[in-house]
Protein backbone atom coordinates (compact mmCIF):
# COMPACT_ATOMS: atom_id res chain seq x y z
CA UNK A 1 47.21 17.16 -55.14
CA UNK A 2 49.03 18.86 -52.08
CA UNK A 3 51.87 16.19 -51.97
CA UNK A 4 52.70 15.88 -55.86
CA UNK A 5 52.91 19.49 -55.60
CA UNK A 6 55.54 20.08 -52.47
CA UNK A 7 57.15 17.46 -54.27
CA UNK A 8 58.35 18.95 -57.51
CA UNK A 9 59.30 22.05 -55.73
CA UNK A 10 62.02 20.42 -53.43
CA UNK A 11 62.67 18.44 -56.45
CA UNK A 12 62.96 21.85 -58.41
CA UNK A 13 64.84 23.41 -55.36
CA UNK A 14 67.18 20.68 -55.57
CA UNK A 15 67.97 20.70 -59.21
CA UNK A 16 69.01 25.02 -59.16
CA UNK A 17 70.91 23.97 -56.26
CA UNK A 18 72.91 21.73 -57.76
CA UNK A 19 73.15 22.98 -60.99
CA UNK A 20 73.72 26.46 -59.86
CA UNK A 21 70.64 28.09 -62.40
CA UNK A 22 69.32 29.85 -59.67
CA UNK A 23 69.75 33.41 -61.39
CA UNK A 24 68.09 31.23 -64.65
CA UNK A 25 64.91 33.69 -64.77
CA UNK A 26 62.44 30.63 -66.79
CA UNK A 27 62.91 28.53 -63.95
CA UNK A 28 62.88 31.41 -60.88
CA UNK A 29 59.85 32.38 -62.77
CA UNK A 30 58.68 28.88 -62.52
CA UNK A 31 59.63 28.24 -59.13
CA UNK A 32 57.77 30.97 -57.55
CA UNK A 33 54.67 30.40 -59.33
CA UNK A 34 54.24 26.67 -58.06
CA UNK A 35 55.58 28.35 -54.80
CA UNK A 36 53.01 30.76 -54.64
CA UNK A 37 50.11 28.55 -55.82
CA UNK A 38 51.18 25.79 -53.15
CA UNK A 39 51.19 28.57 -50.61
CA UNK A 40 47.66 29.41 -51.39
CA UNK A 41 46.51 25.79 -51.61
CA UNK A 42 48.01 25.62 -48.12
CA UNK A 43 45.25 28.57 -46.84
CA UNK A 44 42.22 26.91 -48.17
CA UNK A 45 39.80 24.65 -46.60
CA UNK A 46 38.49 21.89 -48.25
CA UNK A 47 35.01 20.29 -47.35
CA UNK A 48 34.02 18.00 -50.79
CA UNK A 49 33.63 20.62 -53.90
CA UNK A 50 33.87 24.21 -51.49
CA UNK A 51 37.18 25.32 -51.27
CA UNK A 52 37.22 28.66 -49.63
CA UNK A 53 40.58 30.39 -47.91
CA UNK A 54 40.15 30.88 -44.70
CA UNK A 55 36.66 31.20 -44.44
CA UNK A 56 34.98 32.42 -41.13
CA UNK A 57 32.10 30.51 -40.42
CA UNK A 58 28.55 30.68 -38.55
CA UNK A 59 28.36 28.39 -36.45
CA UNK A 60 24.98 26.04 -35.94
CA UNK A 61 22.56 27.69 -32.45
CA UNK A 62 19.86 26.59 -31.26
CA UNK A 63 16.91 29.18 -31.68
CA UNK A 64 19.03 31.31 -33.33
CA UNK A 65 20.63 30.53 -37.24
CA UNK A 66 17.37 30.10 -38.40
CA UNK A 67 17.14 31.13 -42.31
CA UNK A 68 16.49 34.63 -41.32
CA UNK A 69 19.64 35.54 -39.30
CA UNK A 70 21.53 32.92 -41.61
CA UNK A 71 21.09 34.67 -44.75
CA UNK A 72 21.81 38.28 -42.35
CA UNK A 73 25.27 36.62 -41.90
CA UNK A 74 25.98 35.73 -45.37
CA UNK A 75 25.03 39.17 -46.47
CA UNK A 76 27.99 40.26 -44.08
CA UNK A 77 30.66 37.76 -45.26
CA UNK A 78 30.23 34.50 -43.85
CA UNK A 79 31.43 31.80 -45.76
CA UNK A 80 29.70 28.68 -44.78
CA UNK A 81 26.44 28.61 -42.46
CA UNK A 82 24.61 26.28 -40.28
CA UNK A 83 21.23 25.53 -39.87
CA UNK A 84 20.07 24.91 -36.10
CA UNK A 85 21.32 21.38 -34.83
CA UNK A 86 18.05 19.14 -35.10
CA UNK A 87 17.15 15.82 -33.30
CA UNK A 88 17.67 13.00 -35.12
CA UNK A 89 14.49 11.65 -32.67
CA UNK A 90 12.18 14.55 -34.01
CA UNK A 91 13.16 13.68 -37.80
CA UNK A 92 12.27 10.47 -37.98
CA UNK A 93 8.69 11.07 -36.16
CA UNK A 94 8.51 14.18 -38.47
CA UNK A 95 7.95 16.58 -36.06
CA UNK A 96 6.73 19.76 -37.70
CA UNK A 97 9.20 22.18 -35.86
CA UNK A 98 12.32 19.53 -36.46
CA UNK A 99 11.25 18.98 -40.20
CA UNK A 100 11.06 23.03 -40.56
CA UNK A 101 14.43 23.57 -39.71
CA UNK A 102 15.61 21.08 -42.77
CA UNK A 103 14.88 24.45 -44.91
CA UNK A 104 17.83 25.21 -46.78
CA UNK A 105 18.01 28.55 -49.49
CA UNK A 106 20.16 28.82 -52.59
CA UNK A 107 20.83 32.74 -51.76
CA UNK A 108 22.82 31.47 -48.31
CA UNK A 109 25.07 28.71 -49.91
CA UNK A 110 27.24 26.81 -48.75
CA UNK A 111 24.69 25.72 -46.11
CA UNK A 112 24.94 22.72 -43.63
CA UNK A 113 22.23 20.69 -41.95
CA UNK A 114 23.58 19.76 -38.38
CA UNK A 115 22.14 16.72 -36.86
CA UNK A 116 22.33 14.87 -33.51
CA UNK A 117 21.53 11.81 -31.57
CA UNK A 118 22.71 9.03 -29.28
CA UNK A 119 21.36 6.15 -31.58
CA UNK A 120 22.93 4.59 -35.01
CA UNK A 121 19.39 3.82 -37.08
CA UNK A 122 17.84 6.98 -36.34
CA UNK A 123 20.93 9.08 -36.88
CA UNK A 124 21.12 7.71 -40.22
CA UNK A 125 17.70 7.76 -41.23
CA UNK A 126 18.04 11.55 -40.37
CA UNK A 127 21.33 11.89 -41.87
CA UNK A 128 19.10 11.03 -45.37
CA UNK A 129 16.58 12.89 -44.20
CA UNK A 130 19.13 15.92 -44.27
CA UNK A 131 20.39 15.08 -47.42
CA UNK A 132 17.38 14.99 -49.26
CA UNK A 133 16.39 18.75 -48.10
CA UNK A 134 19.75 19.68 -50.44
CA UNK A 135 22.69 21.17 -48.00
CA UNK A 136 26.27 20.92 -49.16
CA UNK A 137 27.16 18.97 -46.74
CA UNK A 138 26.13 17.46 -43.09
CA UNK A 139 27.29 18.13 -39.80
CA UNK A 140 26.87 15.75 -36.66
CA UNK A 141 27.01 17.45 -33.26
CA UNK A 142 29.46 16.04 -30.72
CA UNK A 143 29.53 19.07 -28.80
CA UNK A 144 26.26 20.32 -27.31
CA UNK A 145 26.58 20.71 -23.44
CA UNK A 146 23.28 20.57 -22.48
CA UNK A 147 21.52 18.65 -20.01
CA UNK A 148 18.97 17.82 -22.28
CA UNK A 149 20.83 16.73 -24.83
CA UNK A 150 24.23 15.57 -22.77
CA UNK A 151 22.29 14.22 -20.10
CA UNK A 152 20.66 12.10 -22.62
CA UNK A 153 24.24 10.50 -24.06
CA UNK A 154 23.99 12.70 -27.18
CA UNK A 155 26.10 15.95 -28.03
CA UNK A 156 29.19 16.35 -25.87
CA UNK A 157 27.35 13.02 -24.30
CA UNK A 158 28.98 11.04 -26.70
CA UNK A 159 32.54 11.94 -25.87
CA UNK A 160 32.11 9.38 -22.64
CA UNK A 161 31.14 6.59 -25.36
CA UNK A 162 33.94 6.94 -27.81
CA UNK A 163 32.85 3.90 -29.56
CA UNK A 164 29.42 4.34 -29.85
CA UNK A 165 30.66 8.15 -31.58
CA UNK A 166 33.11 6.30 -33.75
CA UNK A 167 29.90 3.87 -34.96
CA UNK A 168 27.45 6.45 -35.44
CA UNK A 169 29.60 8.47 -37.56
CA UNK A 170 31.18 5.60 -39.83
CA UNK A 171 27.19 4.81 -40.55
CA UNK A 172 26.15 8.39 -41.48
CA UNK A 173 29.27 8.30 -43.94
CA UNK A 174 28.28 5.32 -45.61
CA UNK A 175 24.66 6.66 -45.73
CA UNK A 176 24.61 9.31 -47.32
CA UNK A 177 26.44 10.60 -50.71
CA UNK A 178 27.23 14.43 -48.99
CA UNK A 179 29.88 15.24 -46.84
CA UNK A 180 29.98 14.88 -43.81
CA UNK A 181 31.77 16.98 -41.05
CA UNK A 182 31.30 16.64 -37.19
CA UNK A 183 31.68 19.70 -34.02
CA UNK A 184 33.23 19.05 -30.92
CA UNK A 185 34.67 19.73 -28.18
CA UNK A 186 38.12 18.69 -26.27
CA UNK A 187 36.76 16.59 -23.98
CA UNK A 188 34.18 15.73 -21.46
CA UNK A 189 35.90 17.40 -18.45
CA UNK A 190 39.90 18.95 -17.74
CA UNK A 191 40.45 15.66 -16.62
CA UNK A 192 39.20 13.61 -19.65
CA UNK A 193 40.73 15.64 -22.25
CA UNK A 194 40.11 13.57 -25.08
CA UNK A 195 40.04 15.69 -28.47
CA UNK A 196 43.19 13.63 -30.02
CA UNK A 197 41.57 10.52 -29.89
CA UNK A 198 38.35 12.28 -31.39
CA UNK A 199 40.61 13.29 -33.79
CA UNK A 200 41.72 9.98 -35.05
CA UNK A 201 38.36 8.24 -34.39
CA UNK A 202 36.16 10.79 -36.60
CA UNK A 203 39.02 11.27 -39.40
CA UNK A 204 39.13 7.61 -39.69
CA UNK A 205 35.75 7.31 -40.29
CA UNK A 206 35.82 9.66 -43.51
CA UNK A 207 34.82 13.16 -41.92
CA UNK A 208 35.88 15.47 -44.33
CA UNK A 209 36.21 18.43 -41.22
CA UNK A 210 36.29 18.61 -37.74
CA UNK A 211 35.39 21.50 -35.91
CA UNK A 212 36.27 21.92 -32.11
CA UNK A 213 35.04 24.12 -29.51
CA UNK A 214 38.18 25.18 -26.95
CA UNK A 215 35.91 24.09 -23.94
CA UNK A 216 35.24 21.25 -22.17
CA UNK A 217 31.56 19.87 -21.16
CA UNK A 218 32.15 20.96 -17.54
CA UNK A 219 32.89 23.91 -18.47
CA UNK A 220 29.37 24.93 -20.81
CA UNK A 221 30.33 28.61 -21.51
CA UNK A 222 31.85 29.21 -18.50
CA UNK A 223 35.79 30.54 -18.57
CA UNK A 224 38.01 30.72 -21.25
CA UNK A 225 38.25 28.38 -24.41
CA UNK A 226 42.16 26.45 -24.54
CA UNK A 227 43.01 27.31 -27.52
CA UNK A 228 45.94 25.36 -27.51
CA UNK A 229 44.51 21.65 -27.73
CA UNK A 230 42.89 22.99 -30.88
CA UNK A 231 46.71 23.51 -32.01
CA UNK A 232 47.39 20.04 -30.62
CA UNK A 233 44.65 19.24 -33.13
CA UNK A 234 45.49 20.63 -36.10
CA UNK A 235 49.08 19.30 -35.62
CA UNK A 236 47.70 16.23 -35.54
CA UNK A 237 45.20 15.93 -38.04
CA UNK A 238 44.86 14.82 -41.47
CA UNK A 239 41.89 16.55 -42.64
CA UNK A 240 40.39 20.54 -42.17
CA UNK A 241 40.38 21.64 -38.40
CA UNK A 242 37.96 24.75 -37.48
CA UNK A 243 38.49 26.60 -34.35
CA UNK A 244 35.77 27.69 -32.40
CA UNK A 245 35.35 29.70 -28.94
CA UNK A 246 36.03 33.09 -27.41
CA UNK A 247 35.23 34.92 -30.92
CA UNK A 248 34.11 38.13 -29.94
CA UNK A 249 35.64 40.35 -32.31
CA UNK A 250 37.84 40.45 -35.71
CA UNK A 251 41.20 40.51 -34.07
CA UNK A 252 39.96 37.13 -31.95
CA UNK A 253 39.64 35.68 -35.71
CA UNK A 254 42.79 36.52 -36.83
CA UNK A 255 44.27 35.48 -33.68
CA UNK A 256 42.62 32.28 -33.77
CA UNK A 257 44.08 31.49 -37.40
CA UNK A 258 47.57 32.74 -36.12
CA UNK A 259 47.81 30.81 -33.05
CA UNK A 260 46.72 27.54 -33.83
CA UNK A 261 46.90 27.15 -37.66
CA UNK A 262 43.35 26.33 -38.18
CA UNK A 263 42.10 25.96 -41.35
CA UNK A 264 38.65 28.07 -40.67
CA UNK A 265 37.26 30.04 -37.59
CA UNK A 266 33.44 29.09 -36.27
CA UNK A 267 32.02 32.47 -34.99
CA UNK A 268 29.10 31.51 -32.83
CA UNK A 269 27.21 33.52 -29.60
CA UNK A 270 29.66 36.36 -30.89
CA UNK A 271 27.87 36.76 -33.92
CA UNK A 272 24.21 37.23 -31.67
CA UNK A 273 23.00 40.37 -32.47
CA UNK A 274 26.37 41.32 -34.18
CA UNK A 275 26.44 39.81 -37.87
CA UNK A 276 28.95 42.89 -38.98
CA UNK A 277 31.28 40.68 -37.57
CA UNK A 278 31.89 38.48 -40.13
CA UNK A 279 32.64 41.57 -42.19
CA UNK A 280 35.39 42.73 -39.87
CA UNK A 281 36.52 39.34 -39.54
CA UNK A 282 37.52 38.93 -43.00
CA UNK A 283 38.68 42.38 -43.61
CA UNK A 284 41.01 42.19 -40.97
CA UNK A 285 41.81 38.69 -42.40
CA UNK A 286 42.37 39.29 -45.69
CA UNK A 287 44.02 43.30 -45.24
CA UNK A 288 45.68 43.40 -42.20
CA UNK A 289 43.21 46.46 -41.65
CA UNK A 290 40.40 47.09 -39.45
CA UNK A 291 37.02 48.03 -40.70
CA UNK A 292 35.26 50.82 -38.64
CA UNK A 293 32.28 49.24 -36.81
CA UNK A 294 28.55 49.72 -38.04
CA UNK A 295 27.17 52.92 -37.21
CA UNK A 296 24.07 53.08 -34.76
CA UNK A 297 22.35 53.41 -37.96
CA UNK A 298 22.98 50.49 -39.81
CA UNK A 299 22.59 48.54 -36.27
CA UNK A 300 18.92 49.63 -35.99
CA UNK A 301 18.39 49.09 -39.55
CA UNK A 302 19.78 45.67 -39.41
CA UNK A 303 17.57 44.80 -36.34
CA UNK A 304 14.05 46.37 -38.04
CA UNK A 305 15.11 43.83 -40.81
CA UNK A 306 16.12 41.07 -38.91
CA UNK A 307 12.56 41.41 -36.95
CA UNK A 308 10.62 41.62 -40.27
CA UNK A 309 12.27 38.67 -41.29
CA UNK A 310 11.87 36.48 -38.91
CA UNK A 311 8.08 37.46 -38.58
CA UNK A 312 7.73 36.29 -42.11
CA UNK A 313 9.50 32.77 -41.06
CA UNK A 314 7.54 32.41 -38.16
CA UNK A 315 4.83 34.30 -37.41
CA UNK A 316 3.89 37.33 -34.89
CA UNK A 317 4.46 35.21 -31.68
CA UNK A 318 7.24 33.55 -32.03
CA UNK A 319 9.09 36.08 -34.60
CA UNK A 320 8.46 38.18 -31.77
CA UNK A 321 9.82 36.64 -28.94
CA UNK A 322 12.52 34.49 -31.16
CA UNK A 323 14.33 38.41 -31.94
CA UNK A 324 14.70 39.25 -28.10
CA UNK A 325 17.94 37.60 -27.67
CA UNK A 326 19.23 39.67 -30.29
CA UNK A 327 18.82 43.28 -29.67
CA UNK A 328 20.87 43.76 -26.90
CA UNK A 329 23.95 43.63 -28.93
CA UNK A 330 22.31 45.18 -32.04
CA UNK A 331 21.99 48.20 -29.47
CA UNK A 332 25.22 47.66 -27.45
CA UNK A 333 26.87 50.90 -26.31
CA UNK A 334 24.27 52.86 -27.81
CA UNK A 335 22.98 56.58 -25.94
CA UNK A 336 20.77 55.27 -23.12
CA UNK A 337 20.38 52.20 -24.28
CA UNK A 338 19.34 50.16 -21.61
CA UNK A 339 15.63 51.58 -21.54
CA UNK A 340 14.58 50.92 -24.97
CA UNK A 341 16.42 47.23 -24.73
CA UNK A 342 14.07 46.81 -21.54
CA UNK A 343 10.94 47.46 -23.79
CA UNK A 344 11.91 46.22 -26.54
CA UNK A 345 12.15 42.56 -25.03
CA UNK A 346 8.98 43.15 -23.25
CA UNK A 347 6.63 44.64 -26.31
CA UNK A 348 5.23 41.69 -28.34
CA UNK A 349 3.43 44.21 -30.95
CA UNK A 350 6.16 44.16 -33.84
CA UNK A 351 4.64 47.59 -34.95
CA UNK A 352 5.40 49.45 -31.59
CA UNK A 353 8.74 47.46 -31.94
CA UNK A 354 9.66 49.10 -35.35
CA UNK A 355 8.72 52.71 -33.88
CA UNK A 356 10.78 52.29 -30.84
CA UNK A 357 13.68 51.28 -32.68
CA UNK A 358 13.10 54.48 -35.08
CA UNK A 359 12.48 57.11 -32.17
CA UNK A 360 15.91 55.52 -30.40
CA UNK A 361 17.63 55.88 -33.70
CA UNK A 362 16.40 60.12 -33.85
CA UNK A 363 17.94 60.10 -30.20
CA UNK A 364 21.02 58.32 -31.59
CA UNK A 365 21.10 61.27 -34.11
CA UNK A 366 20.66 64.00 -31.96
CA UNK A 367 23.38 62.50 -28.97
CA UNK A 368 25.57 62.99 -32.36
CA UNK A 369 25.42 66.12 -33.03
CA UNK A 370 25.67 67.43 -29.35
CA UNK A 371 28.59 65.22 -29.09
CA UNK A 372 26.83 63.42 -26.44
CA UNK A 373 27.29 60.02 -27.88
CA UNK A 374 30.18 58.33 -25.70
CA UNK A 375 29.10 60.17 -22.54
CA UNK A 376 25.68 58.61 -22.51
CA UNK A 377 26.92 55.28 -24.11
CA UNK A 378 25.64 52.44 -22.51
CA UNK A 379 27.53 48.58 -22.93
CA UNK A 380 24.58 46.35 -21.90
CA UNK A 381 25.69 43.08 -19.82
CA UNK A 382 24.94 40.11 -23.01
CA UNK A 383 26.50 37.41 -24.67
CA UNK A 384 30.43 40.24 -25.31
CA UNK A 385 31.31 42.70 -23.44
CA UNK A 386 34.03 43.11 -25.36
CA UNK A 387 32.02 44.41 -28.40
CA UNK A 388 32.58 48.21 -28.20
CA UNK A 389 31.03 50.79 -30.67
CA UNK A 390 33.57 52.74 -32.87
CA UNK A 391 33.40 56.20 -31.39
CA UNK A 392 31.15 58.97 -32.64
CA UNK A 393 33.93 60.99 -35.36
CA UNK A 394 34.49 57.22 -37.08
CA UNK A 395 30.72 56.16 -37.44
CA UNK A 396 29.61 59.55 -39.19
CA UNK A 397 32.62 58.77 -41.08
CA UNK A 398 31.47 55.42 -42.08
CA UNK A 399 28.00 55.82 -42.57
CA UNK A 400 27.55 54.24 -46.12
CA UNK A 401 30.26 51.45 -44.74
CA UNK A 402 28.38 48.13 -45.67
């Protein structure tokens, strides 16, 4: 559609230039219609029937975009979610916990189901697993860094067996009816910088997106994510490029999208604790203006949800000890902050849990009103400390801010 299109406007550019009808208001009118719709087309992001402008995206986490904090996010603006990455292994022995996380909701479309493995069969035995459950499209991870998974040639494993990646992935696509996408990242180590080739490999196999992580295996989550092969990337490719890494806050978003030309931004261990983000994100995005951050309110509200939530997915226990990872940015720079995070992550009675997180919010209030707020505002060592709470005259101004 894209090419037709760019066509008749050079065509169209040509013609008032040689005919001199520029100041001919029909065809200016004309002209800057097809120029603005092209220029729009240009900003959107197409995976088979979504097509969303740049969309900010959550990105798949293990023990952590489970439906509850999945549907959190797409309350707050995220336009495409991922469902935990699941082994292709536990699929096709129907493990319970594996075949659990194939649960996919209308209310947090579009959804993907991310799958991985090391093996062709069982990765596309999964990859129809997947598709029967009803996402809108499926994802294969190429970019997992851990032992247990790397270790194992699957992941960021693959990236040392380029072939065997490149035959896994022209199976799935043939398997199934869905899209399918893949995540990555630029190579195995700084000296094996291989994302081009990925590039090629996975387009060529009829991926319909390719998202990259800016690190390399070696590096896990360690230093910062080079943007700048994901720019290589983009240059490069033919289909939808999503840049992921180092998202900690809206203006990383934007930056992302206006550094390296991506065609979507993959917010992932940012958005722990933090799914406001994806609201800022795409204010900032679409406005040019930044959104005041939640208010210790809404944080604590947001949390007592998020708990009640995931107790109803899973259960006391793990409900319980599944939220732990998240409050400590829920309550980042908070008044004194560091106590109730330290029994909060210790308490396994989600009753106690609730009234803890009420009693801190009253203290929350009354550090307010003394004016006390910054001076006793803690920033808690997590997965950003970058993330730093708007300070106390804009949260009472933005109290009702959702």
């Amino acid at each position: 559609m894209r090419s037709p299109l760019l066509c008749y406007l050079l065509l169209l550019s040509l013609f008032q230039n040689s005919h001199g009808w520029r100041d001919f208001r029909p065809f200016r009118f004309i002209f800057f219609r097809f120029e603005k719709l092209y220029a729009k087309l240009e900003r959107t992001m197409k995976i088979g029937q979504i097509e969303i402008e740049k969309p900010v995206i959550l990105a798949p986490m293990e023990d952590v975009t489970d439906p509850s904090f999945r549907r959190l996010c797409k309350h707050y603006g995220a336009d495409i979610v991922f469902t935990e990455f699941i082994s292709s292994d536990g699929l096709i022995r129907h493990a319970v916990k594996s075949k659990r996380k194939l649960d996919v909701f209308d209310d947090e479309r579009p959804v993907a189901i991310q799958i991985f493995g090391n093996q062709i069969e069982p990765m596309v035995e999964a990859a129809q697993m997947a598709e029967a459950a009803g996402p809108d499209f499926i994802d294969i991870n190429y970019g997992c860094p851990a032992k247990k998974v790397a270790g194992k040639g699957a992941g960021s494993g693959l990236l040392c067996q380029p072939d065997l990646m490149e035959k896994i992935t022209d199976a799935v696509v043939k398997a199934v009816r869905l899209p399918v996408t893949a995540k990555t990242r630029i190579g195995w180590d700084e000296r094996s910088i291989s994302i081009l080739d990925t590039v090629r490999r996975l387009e060529g196999c009829g991926i319909q997106a390719l998202s990259i992580h800016g690190r390399t295996r070696a590096q896990m989550y360690k230093g910062r994510a080079d943007w700048s092969w994901i720019a290589r990337a983009k240059e490069v490719a033919t289909i939808p490029i999503i840049g992921n890494g180092d998202i900690w806050t809206a203006e990383d978003a934007k930056r992302m999208f206006d550094e390296t030309g991506v065609d979507g931004v993959m917010i992932g261990r940012g958005a722990i604790g933090n799914p406001f983000l994806f609201r800022e994100a795409k204010h900032l995005i679409q406005t040019g203006e930044h959104l005041p951050q939640a208010t210790h309110r809404e944080r604590v509200a947001v949390a007592i949800r998020h708990l009640e939530m995931s107790l109803e997915r899973k259960g006391e226990k793990y409900g319980v000890l599944e939220m732990r990872r998240h409050y400590s940015t829920y309550l980042k720079g908070l008044p004194n902050v560091s106590k109730v995070r330290d029994y909060l992550v210790r308490e396994n009675d989600p009753n106690l849990i609730v009234e803890a997180l009420r009693r801190f919010e009253v203290e929350c209030d009354a550090h307010l009103q003394n004016g006390t707020f910054q001076q006793f505002a803690q920033h808690l060592n997590d997965h950003s400390k970058r993330l730093v709470l708007s300070p106390p005259q804009a949260e009472s101004d933005s109290t009702s801010s959702h």
